[in-house]
C-alpha atoms as a PDB file:
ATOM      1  CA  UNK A   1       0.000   0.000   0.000  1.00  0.00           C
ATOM      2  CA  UNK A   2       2.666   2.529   0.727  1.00  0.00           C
ATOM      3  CA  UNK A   3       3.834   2.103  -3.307  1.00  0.00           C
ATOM      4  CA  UNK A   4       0.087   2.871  -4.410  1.00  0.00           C
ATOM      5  CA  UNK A   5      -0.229   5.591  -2.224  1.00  0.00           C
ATOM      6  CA  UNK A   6       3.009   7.798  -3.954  1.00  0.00           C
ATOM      7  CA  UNK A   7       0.996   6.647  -7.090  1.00  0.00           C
ATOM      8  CA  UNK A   8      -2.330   7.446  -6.580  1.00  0.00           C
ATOM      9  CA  UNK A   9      -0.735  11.082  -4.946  1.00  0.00           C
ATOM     10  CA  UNK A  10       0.986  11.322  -8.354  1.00  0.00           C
ATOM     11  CA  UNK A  11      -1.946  10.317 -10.187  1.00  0.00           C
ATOM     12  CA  UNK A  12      -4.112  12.811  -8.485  1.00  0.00           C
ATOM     13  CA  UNK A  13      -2.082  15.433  -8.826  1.00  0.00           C
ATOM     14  CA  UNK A  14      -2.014  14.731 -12.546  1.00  0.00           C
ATOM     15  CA  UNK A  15      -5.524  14.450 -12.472  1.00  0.00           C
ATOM     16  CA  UNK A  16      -5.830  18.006 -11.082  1.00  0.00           C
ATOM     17  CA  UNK A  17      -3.241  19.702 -13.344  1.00  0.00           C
ATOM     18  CA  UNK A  18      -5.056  18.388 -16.161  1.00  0.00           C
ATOM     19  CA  UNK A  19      -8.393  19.571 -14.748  1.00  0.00           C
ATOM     20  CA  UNK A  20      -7.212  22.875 -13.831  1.00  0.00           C
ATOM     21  CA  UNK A  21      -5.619  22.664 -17.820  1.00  0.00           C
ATOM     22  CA  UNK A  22      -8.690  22.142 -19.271  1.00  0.00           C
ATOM     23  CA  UNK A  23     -10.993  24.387 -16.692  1.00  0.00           C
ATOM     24  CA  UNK A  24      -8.401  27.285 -18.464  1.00  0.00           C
ATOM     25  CA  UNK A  25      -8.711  25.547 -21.918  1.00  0.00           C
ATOM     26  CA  UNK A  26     -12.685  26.128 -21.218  1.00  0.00           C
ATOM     27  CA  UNK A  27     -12.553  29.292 -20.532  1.00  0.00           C
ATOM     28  CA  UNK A  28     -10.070  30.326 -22.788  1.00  0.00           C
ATOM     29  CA  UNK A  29     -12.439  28.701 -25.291  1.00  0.00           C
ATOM     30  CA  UNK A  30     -15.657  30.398 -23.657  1.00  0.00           C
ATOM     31  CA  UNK A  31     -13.600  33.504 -24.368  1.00  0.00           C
ATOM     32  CA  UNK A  32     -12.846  33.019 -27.731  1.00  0.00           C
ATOM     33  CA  UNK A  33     -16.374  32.047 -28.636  1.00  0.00           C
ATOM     34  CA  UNK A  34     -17.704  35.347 -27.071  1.00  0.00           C
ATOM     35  CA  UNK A  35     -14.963  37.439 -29.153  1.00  0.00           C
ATOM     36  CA  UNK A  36     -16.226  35.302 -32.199  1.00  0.00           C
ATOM     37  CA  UNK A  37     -19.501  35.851 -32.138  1.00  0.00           C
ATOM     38  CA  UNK A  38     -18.966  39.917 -31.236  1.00  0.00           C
ATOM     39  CA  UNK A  39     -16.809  39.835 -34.484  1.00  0.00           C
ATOM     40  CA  UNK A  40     -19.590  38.336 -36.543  1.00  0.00           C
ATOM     41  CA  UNK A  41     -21.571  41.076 -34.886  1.00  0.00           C
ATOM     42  CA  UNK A  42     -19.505  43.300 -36.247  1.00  0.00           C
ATOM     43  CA  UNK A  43     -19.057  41.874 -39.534  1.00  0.00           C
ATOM     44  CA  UNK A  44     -22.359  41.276 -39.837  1.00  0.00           C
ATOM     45  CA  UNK A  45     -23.435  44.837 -38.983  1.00  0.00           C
ATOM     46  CA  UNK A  46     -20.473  46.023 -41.221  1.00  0.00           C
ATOM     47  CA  UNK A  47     -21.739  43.817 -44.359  1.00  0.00           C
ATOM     48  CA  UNK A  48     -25.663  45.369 -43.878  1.00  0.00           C
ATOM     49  CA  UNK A  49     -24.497  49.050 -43.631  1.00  0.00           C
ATOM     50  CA  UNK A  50     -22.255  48.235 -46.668  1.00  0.00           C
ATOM     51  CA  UNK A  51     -25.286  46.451 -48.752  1.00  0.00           C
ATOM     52  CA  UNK A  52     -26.965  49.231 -47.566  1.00  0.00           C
ATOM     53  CA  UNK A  53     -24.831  51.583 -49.088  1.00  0.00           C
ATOM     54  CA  UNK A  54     -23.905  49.376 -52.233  1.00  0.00           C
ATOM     55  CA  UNK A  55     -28.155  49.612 -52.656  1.00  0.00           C
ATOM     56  CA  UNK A  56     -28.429  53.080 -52.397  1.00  0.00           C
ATOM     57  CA  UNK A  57     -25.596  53.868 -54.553  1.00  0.00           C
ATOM     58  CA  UNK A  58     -27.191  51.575 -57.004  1.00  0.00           C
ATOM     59  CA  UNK A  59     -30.675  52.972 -56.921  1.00  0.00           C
ATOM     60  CA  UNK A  60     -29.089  56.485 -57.697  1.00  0.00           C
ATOM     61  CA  UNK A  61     -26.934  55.165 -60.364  1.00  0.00           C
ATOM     62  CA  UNK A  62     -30.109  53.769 -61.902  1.00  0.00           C
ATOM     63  CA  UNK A  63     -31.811  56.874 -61.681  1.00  0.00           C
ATOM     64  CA  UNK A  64     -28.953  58.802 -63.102  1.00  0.00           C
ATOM     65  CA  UNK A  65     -28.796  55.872 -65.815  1.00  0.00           C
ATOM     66  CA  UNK A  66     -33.779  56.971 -66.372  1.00  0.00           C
ATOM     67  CA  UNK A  67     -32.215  60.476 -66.695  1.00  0.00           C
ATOM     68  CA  UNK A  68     -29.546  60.061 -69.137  1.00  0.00           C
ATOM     69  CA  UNK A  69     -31.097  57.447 -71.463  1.00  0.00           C
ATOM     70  CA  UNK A  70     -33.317  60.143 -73.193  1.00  0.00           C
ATOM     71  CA  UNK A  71     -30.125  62.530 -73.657  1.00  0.00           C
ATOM     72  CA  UNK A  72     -28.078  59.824 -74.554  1.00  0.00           C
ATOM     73  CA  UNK A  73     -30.949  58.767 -77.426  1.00  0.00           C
ATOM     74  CA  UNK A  74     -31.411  62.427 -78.766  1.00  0.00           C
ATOM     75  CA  UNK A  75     -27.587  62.629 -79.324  1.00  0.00           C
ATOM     76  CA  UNK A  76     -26.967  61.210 -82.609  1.00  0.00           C
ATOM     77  CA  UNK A  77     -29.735  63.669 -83.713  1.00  0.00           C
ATOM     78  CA  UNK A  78     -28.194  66.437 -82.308  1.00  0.00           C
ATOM     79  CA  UNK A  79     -24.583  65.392 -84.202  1.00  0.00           C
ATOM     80  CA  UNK A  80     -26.671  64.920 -87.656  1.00  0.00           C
ATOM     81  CA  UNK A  81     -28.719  68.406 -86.928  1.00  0.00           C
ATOM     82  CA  UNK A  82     -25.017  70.051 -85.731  1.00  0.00           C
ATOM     83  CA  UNK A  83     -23.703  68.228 -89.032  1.00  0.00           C
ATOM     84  CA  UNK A  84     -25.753  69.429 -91.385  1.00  0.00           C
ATOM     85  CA  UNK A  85     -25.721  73.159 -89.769  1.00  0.00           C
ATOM     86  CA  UNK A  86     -22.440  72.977 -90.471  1.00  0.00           C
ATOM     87  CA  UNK A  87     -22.598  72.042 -93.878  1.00  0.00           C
ATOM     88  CA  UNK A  88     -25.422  74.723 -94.304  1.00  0.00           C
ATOM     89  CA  UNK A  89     -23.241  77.516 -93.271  1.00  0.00           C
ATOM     90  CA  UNK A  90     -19.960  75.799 -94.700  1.00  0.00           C
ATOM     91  CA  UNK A  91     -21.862  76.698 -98.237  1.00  0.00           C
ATOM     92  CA  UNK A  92     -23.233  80.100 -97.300  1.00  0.00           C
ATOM     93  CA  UNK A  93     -19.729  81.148 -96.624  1.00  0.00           C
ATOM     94  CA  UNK A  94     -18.666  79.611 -99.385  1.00  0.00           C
ATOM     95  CA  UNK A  95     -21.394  81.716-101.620  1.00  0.00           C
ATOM     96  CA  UNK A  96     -20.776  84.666 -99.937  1.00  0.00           C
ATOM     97  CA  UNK A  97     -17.391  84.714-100.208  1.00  0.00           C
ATOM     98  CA  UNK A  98     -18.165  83.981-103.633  1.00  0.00           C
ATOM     99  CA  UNK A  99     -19.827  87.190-104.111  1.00  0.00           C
ATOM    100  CA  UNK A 100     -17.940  88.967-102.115  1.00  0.00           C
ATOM    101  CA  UNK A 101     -14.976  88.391-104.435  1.00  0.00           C
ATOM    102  CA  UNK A 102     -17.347  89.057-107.405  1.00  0.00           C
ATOM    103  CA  UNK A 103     -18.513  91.882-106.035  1.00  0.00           C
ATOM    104  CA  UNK A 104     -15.223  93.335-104.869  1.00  0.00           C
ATOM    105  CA  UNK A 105     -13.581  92.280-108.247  1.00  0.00           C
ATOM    106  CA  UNK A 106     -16.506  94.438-109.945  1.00  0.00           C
ATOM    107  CA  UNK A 107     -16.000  97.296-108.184  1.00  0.00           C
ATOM    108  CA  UNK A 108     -11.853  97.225-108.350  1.00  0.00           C
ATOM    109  CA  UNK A 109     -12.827  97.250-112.048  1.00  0.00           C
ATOM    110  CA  UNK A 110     -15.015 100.207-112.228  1.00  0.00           C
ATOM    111  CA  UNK A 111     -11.850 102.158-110.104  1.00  0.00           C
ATOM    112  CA  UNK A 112      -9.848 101.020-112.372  1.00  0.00           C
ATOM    113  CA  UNK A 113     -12.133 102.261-115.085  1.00  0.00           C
ATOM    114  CA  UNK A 114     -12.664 106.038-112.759  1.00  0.00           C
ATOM    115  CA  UNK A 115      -9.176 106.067-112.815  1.00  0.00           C
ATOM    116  CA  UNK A 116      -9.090 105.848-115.984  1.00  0.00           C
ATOM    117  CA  UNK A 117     -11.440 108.577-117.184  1.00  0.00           C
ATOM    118  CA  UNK A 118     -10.294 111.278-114.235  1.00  0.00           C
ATOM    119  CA  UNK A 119      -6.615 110.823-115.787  1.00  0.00           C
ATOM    120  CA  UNK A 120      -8.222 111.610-119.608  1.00  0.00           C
ATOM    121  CA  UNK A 121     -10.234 113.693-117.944  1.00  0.00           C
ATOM    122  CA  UNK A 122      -7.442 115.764-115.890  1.00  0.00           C
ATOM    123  CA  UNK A 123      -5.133 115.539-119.302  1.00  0.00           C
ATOM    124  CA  UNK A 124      -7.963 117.353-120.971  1.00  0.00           C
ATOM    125  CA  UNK A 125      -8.349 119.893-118.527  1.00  0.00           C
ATOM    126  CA  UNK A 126      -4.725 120.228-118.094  1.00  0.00           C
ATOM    127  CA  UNK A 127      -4.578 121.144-122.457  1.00  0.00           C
ATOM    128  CA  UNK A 128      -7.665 123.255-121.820  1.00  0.00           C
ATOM    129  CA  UNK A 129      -5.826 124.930-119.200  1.00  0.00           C
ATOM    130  CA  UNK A 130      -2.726 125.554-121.594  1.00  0.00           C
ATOM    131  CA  UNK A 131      -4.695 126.502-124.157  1.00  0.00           C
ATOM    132  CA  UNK A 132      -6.773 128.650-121.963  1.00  0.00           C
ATOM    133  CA  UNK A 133      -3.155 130.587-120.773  1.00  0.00           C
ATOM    134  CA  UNK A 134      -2.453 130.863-124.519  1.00  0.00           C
ATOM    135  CA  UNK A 135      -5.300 132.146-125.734  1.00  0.00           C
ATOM    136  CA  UNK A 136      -5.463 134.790-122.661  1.00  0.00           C
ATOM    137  CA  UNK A 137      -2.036 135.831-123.742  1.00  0.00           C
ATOM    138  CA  UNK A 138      -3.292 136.051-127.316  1.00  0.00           C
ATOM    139  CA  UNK A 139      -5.835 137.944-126.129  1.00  0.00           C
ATOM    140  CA  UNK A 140      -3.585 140.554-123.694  1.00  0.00           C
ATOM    141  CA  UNK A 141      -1.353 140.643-126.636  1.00  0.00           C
ATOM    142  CA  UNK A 142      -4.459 141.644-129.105  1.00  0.00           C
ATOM    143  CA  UNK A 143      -5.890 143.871-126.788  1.00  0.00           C
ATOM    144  CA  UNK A 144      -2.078 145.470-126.118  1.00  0.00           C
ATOM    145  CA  UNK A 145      -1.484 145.726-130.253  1.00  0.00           C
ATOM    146  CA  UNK A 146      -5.188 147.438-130.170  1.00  0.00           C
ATOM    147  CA  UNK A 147      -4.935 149.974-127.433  1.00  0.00           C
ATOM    148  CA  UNK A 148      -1.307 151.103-129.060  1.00  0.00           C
ATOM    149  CA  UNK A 149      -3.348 151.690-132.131  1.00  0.00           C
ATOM    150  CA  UNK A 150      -6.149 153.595-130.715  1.00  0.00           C
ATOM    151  CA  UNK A 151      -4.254 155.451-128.395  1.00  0.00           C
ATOM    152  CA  UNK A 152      -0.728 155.513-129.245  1.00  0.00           C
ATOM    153  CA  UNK A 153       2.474 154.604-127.693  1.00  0.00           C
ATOM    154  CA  UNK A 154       2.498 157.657-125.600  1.00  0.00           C
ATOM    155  CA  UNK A 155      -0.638 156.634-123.502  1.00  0.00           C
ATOM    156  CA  UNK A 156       0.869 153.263-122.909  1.00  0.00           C
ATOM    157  CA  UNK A 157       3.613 155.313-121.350  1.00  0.00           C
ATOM    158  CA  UNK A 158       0.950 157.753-119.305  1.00  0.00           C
ATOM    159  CA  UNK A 159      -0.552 154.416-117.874  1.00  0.00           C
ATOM    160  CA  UNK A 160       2.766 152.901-116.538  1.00  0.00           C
ATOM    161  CA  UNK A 161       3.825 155.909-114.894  1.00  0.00           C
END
């Protein structure tokens, strides 16, 4: 009996450590299980708020998406309409530059052709001019000659002096 009493001592002394182990193991496990489940808490709460979100986001994205459809659809009409605007006034500038070279072209021609006639016209003028001076002369000469004759050379003299 005295060797199974050191070995039942021994024995229950293992029996305890390993009791107290697990008692610790079971708590530690209680512990861990409470921590778990707060996480999925968490997580859980986290994940809803975040669907949450994600479906609000997508409802406005999909009313954004009503809203744009009809703009998006009238586009290509506005391009063609913006197009063909384009083209309209590409050709009206065309045309009007057109005429605006005709037109300019005409009247650099009829300057051309004023220029023309003022120049024959101011040559003309100019020999009328000359012939003007001459004939005054002619005439101061004529009436000179004539007043010599009628009234001498002495009275020519009378006058000067």
């Amino acid at each position: 009996t005295t060797r199974e009493a050191p070995s039942q001592l021994s024995t229950f002394t293992e029996q305890e450590q390993l009791l107290k182990a697990i008692e610790k193991l079971t708590i530690q496990l209680y512990d861990m299980t409470q921590e778990r489940n707060e996480l999925r808490e968490i997580l859980a709460n986290y994940n809803k708020d975040l669907n949450n979100r994600l479906n609000f986001e997508l409802e406005m994205l999909k009313i954004e998406h009503k809203q744009e459809i009809p703009d998006m659809q009238k586009l290509p009409m506005e391009i063609s309409e913006a197009v063909d605007k384009c083209k309209h006034l590409m050709e009206e500038n065309e045309s009007v530059s057109y005429y605006h070279r005709q037109a300019t072209l005409r009247e650099w021609n009829q300057l051309k052709k004023n220029v023309c006639i003022l120049r024959q016209q101011n040559r003309l003028l100019s020999k009328e001019q000359i012939e003007l001076q001459e004939s005054c002369e002619k005439v101061k000469r004529f009436l000179k000659e004539f007043h010599e004759m009628i009234c001498g050379p002495s009275a020519e003299q009378q006058q000067v002096g």
